[in-house]
PDB file of N, CA and C in Angstrom:
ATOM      1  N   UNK A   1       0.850  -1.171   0.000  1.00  0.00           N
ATOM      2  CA  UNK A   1       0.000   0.000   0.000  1.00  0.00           C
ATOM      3  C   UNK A   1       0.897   1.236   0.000  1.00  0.00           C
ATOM      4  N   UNK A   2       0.468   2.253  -1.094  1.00  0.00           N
ATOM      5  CA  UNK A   2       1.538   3.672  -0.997  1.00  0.00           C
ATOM      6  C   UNK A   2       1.073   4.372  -0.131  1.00  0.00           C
ATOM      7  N   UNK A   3       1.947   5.554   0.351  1.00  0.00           N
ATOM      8  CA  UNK A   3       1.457   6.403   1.570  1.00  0.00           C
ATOM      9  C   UNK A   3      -0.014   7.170   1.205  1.00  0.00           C
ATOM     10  N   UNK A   4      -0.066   7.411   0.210  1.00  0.00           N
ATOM     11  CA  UNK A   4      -1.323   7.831  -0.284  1.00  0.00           C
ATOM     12  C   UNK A   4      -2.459   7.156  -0.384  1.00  0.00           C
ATOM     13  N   UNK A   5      -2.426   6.248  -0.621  1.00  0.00           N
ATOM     14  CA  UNK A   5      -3.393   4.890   0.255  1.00  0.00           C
ATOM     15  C   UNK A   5      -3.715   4.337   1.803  1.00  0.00           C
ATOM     16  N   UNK A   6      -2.719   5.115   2.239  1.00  0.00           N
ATOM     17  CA  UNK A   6      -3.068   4.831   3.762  1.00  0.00           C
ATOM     18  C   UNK A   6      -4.393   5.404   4.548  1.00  0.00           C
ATOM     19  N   UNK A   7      -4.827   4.924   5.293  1.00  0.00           N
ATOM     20  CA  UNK A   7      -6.402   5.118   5.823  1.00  0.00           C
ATOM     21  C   UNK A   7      -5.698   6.094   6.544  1.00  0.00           C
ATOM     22  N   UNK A   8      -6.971   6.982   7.412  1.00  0.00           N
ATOM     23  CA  UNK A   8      -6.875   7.502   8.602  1.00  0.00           C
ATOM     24  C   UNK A   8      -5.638   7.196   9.748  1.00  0.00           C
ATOM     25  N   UNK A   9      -6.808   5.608   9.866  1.00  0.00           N
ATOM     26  CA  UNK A   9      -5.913   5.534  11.524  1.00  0.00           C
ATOM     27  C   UNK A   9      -4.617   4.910  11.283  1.00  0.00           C
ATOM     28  N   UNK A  10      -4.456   4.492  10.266  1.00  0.00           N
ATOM     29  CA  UNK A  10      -2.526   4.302  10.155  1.00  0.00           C
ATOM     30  C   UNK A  10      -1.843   5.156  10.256  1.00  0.00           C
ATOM     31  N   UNK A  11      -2.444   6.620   9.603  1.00  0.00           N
ATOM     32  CA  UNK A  11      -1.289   7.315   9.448  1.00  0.00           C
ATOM     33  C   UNK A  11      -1.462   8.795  10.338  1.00  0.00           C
ATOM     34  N   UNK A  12      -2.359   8.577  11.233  1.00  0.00           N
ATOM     35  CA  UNK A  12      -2.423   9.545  12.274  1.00  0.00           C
ATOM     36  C   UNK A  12      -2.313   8.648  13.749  1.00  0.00           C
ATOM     37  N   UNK A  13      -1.534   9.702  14.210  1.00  0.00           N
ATOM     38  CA  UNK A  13      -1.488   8.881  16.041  1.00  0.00           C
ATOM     39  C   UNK A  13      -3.039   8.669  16.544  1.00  0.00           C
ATOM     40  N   UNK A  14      -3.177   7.655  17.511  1.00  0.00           N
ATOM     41  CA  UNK A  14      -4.403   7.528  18.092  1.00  0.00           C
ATOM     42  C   UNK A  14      -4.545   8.957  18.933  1.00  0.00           C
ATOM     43  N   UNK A  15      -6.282   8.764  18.369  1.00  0.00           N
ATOM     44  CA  UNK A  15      -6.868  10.095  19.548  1.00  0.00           C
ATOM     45  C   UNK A  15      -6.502   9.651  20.528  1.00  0.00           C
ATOM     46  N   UNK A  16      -6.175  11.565  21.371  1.00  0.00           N
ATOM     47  CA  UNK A  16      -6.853  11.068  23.267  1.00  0.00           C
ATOM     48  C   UNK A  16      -8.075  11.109  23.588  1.00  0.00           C
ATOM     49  N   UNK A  17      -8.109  10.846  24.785  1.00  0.00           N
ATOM     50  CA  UNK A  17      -9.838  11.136  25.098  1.00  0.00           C
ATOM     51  C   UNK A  17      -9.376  11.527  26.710  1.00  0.00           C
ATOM     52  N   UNK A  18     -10.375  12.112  26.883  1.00  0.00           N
ATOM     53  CA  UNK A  18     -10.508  12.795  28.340  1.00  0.00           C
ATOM     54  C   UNK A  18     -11.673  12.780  29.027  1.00  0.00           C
ATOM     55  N   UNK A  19     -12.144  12.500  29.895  1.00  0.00           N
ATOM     56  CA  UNK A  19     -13.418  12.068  30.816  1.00  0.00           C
ATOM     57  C   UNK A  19     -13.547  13.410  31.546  1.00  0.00           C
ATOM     58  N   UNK A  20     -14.796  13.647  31.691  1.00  0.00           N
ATOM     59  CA  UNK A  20     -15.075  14.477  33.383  1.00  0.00           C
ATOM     60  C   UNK A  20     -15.608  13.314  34.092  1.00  0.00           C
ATOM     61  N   UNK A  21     -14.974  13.436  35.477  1.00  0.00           N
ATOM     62  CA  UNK A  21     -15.310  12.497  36.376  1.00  0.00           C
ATOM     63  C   UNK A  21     -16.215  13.562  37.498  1.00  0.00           C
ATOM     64  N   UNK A  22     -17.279  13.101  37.680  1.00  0.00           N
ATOM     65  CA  UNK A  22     -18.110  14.098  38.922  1.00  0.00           C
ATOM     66  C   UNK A  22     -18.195  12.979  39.784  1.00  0.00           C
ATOM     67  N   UNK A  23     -17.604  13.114  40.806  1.00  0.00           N
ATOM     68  CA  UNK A  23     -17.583  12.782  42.862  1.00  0.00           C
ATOM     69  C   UNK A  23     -16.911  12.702  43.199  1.00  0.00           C
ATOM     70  N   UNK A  24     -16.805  12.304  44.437  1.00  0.00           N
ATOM     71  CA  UNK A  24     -16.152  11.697  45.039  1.00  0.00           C
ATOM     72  C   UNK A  24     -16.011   9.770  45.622  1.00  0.00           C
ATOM     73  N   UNK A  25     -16.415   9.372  45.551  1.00  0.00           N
ATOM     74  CA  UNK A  25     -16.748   7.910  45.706  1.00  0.00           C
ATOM     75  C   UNK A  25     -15.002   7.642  45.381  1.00  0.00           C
ATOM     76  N   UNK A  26     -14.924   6.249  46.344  1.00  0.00           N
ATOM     77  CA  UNK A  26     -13.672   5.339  45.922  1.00  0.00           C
ATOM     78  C   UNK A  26     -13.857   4.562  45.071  1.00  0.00           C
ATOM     79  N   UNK A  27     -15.075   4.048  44.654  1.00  0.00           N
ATOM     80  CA  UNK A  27     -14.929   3.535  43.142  1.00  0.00           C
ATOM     81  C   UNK A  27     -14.509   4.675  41.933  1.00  0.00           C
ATOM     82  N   UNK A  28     -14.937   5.653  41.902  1.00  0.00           N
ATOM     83  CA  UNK A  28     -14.553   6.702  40.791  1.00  0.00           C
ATOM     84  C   UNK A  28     -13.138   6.940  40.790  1.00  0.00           C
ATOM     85  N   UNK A  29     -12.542   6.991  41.993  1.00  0.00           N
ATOM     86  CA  UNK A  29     -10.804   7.723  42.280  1.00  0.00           C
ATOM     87  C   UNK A  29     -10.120   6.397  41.640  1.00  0.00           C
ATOM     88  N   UNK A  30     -10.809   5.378  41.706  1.00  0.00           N
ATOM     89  CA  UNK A  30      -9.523   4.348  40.930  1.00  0.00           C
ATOM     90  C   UNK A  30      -9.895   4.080  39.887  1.00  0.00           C
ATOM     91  N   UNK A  31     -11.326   4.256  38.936  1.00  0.00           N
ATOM     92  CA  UNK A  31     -11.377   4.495  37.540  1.00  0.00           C
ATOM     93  C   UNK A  31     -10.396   5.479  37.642  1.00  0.00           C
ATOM     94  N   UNK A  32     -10.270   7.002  37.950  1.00  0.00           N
ATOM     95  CA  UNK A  32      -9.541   7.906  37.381  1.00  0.00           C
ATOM     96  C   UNK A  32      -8.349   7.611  37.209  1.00  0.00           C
ATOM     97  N   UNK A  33      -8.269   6.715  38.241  1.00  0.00           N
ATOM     98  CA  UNK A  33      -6.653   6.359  38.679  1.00  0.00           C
ATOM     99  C   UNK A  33      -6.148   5.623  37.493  1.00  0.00           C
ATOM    100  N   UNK A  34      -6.489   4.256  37.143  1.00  0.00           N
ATOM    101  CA  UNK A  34      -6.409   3.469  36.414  1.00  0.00           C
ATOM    102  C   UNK A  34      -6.605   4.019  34.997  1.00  0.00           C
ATOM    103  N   UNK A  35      -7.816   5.106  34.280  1.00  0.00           N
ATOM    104  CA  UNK A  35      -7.675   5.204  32.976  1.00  0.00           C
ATOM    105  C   UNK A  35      -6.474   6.439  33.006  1.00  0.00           C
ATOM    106  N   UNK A  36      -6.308   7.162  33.822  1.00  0.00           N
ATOM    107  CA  UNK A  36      -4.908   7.991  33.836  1.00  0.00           C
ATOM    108  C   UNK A  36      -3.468   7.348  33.321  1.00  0.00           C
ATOM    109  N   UNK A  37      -3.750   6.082  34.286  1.00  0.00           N
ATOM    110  CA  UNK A  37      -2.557   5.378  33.373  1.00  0.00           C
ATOM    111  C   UNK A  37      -2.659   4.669  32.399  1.00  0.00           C
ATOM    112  N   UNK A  38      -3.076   4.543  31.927  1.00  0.00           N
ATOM    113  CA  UNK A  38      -3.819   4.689  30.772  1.00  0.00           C
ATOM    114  C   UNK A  38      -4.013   5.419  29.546  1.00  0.00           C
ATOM    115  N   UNK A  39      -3.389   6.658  29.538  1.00  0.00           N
ATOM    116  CA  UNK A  39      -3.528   7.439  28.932  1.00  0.00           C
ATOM    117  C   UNK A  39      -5.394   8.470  28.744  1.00  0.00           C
ATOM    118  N   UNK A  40      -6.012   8.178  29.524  1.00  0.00           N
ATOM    119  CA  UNK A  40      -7.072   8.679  29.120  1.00  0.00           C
ATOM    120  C   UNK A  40      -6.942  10.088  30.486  1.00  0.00           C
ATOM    121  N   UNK A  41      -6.865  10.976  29.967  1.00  0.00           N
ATOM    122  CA  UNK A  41      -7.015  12.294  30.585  1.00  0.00           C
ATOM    123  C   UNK A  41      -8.328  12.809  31.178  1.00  0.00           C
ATOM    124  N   UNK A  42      -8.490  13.110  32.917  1.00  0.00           N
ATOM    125  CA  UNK A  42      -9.252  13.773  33.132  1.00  0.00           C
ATOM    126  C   UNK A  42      -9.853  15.403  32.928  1.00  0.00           C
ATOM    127  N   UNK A  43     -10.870  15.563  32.353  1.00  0.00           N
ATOM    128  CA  UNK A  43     -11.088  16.767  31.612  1.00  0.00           C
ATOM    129  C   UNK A  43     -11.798  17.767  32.707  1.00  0.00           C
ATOM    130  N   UNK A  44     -11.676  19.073  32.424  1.00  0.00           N
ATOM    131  CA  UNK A  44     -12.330  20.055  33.350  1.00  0.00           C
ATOM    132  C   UNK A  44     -13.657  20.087  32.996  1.00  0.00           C
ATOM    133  N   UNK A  45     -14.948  21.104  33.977  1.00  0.00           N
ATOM    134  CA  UNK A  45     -16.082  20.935  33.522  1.00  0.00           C
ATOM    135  C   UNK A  45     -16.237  21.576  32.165  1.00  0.00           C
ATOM    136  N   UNK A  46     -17.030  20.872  31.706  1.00  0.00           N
ATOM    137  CA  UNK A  46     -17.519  20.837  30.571  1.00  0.00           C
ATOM    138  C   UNK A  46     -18.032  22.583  29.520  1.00  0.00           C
ATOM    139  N   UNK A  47     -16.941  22.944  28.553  1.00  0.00           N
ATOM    140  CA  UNK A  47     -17.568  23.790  27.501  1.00  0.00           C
ATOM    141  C   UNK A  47     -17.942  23.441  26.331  1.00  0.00           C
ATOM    142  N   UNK A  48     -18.669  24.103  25.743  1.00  0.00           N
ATOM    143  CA  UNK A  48     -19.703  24.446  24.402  1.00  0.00           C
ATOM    144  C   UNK A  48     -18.727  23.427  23.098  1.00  0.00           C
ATOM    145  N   UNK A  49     -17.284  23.957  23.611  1.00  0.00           N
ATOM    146  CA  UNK A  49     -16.277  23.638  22.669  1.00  0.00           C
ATOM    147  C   UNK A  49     -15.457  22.083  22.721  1.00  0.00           C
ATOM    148  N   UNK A  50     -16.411  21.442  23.794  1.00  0.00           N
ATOM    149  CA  UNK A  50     -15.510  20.300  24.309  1.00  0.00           C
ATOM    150  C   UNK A  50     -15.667  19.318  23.450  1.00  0.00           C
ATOM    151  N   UNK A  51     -15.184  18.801  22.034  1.00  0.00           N
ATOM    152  CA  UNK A  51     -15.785  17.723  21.185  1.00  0.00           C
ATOM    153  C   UNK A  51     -14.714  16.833  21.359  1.00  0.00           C
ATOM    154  N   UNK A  52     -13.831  16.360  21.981  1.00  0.00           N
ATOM    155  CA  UNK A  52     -12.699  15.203  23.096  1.00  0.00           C
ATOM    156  C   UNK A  52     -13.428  14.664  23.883  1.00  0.00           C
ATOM    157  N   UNK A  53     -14.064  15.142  24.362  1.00  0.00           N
ATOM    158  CA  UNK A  53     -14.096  14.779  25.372  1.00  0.00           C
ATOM    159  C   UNK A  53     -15.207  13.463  25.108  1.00  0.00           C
ATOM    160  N   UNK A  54     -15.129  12.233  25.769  1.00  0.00           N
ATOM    161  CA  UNK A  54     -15.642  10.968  25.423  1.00  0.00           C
ATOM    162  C   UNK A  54     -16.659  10.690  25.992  1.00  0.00           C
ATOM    163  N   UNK A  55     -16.588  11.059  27.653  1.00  0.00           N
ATOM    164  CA  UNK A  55     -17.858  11.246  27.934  1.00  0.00           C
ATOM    165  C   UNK A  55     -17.640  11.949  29.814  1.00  0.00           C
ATOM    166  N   UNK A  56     -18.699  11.708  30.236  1.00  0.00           N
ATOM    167  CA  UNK A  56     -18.487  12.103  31.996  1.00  0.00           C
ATOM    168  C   UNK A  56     -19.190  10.856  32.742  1.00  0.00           C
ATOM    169  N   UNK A  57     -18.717  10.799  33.597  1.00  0.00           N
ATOM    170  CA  UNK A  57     -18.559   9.677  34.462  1.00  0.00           C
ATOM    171  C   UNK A  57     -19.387  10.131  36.039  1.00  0.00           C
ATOM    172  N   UNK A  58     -20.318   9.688  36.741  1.00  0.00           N
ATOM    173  CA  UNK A  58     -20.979  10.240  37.865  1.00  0.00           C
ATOM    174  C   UNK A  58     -21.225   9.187  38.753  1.00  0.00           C
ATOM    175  N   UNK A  59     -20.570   9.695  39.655  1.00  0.00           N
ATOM    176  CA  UNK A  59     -20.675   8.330  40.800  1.00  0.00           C
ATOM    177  C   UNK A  59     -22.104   8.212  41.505  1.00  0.00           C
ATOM    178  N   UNK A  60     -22.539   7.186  42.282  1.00  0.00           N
ATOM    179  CA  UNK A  60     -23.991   6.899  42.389  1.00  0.00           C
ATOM    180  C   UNK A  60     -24.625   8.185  43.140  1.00  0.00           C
ATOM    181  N   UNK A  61     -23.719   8.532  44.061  1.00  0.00           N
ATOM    182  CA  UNK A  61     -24.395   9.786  44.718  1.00  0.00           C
ATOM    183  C   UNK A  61     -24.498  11.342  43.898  1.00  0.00           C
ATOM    184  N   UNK A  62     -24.066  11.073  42.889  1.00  0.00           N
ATOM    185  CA  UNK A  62     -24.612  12.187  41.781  1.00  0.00           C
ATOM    186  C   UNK A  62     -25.540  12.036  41.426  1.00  0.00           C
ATOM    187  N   UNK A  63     -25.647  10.780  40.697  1.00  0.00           N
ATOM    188  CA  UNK A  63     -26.963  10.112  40.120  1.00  0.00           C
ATOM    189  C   UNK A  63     -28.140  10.458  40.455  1.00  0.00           C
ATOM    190  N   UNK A  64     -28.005   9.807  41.879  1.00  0.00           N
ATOM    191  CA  UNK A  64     -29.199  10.058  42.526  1.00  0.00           C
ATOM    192  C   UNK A  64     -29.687  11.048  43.239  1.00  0.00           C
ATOM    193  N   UNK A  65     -28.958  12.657  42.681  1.00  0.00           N
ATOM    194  CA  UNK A  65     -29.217  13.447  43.444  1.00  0.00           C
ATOM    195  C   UNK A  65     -28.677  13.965  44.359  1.00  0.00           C
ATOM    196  N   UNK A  66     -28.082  13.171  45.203  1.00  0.00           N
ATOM    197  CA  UNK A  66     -27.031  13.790  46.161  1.00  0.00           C
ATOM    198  C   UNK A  66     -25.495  14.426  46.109  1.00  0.00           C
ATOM    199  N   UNK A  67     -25.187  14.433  45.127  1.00  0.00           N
ATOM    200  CA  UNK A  67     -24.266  15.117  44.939  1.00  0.00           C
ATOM    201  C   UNK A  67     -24.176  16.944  45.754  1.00  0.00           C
ATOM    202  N   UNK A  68     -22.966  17.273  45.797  1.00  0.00           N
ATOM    203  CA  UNK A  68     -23.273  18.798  46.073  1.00  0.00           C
ATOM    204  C   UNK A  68     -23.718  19.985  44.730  1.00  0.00           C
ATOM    205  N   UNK A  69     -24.231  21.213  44.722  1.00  0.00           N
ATOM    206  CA  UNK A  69     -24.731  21.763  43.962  1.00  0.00           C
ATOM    207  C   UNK A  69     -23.642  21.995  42.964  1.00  0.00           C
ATOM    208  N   UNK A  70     -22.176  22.102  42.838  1.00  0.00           N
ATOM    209  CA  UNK A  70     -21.158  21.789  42.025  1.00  0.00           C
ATOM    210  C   UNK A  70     -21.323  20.708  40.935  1.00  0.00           C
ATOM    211  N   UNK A  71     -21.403  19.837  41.648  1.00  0.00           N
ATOM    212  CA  UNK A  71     -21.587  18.382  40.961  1.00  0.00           C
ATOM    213  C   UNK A  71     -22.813  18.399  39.911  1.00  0.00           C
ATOM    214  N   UNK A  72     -23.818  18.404  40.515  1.00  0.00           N
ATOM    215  CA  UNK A  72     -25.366  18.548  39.766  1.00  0.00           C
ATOM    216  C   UNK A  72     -25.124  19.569  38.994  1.00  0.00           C
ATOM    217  N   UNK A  73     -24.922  20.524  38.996  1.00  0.00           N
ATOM    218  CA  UNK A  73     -24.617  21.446  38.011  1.00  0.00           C
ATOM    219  C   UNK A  73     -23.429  20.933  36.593  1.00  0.00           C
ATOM    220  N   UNK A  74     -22.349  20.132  37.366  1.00  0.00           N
ATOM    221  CA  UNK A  74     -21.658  19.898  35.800  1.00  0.00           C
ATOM    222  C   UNK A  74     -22.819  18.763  35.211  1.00  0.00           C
ATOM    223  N   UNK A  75     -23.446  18.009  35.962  1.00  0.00           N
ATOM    224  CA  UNK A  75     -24.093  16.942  35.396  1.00  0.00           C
ATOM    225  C   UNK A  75     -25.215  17.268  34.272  1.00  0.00           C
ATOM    226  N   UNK A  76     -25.801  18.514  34.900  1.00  0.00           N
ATOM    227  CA  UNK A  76     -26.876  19.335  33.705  1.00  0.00           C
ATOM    228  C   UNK A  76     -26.024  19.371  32.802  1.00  0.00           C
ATOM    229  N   UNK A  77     -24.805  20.690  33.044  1.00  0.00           N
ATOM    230  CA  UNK A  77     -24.052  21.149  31.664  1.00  0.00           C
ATOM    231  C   UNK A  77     -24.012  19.828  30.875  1.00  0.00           C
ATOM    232  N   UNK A  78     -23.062  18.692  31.391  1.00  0.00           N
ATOM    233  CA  UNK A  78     -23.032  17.997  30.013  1.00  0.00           C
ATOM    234  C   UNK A  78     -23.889  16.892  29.703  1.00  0.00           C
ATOM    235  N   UNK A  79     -25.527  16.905  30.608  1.00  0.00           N
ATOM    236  CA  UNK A  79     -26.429  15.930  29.583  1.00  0.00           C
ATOM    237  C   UNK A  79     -26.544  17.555  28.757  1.00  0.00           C
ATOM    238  N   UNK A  80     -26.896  19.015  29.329  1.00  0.00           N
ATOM    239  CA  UNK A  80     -27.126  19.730  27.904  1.00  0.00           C
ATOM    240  C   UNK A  80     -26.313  19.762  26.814  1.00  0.00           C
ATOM    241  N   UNK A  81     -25.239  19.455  27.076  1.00  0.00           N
ATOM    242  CA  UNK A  81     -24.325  19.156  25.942  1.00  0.00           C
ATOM    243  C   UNK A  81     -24.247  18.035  25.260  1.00  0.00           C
ATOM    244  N   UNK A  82     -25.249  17.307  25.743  1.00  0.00           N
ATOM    245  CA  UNK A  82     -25.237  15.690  25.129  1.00  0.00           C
ATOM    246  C   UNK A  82     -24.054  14.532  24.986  1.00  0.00           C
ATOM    247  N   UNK A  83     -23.188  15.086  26.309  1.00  0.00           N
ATOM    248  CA  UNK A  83     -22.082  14.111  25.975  1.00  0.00           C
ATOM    249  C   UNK A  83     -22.967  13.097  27.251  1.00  0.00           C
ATOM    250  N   UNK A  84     -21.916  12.345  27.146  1.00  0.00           N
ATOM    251  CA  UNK A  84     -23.251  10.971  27.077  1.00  0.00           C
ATOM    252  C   UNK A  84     -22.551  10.827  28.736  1.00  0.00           C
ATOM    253  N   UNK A  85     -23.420  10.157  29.655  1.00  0.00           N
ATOM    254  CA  UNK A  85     -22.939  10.787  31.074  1.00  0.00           C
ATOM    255  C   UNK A  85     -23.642   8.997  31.685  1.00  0.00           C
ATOM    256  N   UNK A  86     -22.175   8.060  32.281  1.00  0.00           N
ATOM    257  CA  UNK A  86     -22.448   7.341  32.053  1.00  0.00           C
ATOM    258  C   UNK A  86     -22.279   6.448  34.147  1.00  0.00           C
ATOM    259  N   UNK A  87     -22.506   5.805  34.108  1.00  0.00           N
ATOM    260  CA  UNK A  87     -22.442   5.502  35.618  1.00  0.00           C
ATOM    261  C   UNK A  87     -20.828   4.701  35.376  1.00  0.00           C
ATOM    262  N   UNK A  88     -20.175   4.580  37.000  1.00  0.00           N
ATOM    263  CA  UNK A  88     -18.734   3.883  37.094  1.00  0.00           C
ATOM    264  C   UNK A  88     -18.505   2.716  36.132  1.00  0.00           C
ATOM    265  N   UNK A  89     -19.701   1.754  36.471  1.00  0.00           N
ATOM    266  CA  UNK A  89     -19.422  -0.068  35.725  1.00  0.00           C
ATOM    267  C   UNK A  89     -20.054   0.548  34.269  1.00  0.00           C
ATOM    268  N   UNK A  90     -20.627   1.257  33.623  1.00  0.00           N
ATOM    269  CA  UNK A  90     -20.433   1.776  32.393  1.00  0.00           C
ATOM    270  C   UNK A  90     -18.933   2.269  31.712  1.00  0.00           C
ATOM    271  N   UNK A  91     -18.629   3.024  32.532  1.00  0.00           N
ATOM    272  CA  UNK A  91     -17.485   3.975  31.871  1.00  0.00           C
ATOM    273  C   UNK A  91     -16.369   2.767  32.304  1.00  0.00           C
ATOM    274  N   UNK A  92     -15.869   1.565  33.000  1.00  0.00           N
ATOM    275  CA  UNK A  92     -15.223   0.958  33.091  1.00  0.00           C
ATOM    276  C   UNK A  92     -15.387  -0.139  31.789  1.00  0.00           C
ATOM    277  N   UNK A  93     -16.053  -0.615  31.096  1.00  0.00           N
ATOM    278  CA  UNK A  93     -16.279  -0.891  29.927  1.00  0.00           C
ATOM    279  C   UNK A  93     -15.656  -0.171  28.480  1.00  0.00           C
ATOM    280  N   UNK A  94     -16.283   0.791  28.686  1.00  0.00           N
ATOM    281  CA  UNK A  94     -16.260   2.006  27.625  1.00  0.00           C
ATOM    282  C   UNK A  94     -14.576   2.609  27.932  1.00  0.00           C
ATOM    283  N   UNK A  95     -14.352   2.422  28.756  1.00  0.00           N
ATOM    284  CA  UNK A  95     -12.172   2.910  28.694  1.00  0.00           C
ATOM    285  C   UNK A  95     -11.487   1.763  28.791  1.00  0.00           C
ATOM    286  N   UNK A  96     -11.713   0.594  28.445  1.00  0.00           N
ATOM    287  CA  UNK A  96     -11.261  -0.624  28.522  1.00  0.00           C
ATOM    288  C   UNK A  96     -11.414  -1.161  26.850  1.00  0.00           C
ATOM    289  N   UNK A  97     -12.280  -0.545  26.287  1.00  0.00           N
ATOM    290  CA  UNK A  97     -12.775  -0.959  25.159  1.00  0.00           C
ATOM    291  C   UNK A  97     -12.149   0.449  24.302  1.00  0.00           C
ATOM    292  N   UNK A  98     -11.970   2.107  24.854  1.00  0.00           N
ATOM    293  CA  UNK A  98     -11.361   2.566  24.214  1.00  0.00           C
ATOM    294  C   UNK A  98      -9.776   2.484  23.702  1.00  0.00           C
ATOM    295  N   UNK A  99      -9.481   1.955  24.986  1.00  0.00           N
ATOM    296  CA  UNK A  99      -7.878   1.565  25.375  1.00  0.00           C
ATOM    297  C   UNK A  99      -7.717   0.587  24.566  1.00  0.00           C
ATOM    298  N   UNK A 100      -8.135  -0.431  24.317  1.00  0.00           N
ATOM    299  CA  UNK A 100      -8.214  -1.390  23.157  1.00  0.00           C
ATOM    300  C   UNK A 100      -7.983  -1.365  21.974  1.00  0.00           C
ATOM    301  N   UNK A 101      -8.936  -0.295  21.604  1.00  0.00           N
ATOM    302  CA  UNK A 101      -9.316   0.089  20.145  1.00  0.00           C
ATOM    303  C   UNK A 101      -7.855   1.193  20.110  1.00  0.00           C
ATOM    304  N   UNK A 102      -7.382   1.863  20.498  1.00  0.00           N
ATOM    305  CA  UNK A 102      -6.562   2.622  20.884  1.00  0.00           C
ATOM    306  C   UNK A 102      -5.284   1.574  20.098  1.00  0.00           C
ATOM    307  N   UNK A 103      -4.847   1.139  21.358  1.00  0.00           N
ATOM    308  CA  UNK A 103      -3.382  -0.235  21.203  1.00  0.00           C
ATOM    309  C   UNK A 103      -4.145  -0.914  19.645  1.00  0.00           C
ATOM    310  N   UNK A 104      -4.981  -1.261  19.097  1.00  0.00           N
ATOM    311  CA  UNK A 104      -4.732  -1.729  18.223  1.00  0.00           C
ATOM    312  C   UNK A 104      -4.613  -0.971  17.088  1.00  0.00           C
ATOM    313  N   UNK A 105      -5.213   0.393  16.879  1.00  0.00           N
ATOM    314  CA  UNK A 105      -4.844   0.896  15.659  1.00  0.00           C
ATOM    315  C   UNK A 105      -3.292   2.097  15.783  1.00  0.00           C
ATOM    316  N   UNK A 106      -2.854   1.165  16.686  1.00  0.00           N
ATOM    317  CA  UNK A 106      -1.158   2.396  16.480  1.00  0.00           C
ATOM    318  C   UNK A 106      -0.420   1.471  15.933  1.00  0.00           C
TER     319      UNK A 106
END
């Protein structure tokens, strides 16, 4: 195949991706922990301009409301932003499966 035939993902480095993580919970601190090394970057709250960003991550006491008014507030911003806002054993899937897809197309 000539270089001019090369697809996309051969001939560009793999994307990053970057998460917002909202809580505090010890299940969330070692997702962060773990996709950090990982290469997947934790992202600040969420702007207009954020199209990296893969998704946000909300530990159960967000979910359900209890979070502090900080928290609930990024959680509006990015369902209004429609990035897709996913619980811990979700987003542990979804960066296991990006990380994947990742290592195989470099």
């Amino acid at each position: 195949m000539s270089t001019t035939e090369m697809s996309t993902s051969e001939s560009s480095p793999p994307a990053e991706f970057s998460v917002l993580y909202i809580g505090q919970s010890p299940d969330l601190t070692c997702l962060e922990h773990w996709a950090s090394s990982h290469g997947i970057t934790a992202a600040a709250p969420p702007g207009d301009e954020d199209a990296e960003l893969l998704c946000a991550v909300a530990d159960a006491d967000v979910l359900d409301g209890h979070g502090t008014g900080n928290q609930q507030s990024m959680l509006q911003r990015a369902r209004a932003l429609r990035i897709p806002c996913l619980t811990i054993d979700q987003a542990w899937s979804l960066a296991a499966s990006a990380i994947g897809r990742r290592r195989t197309a470099a």
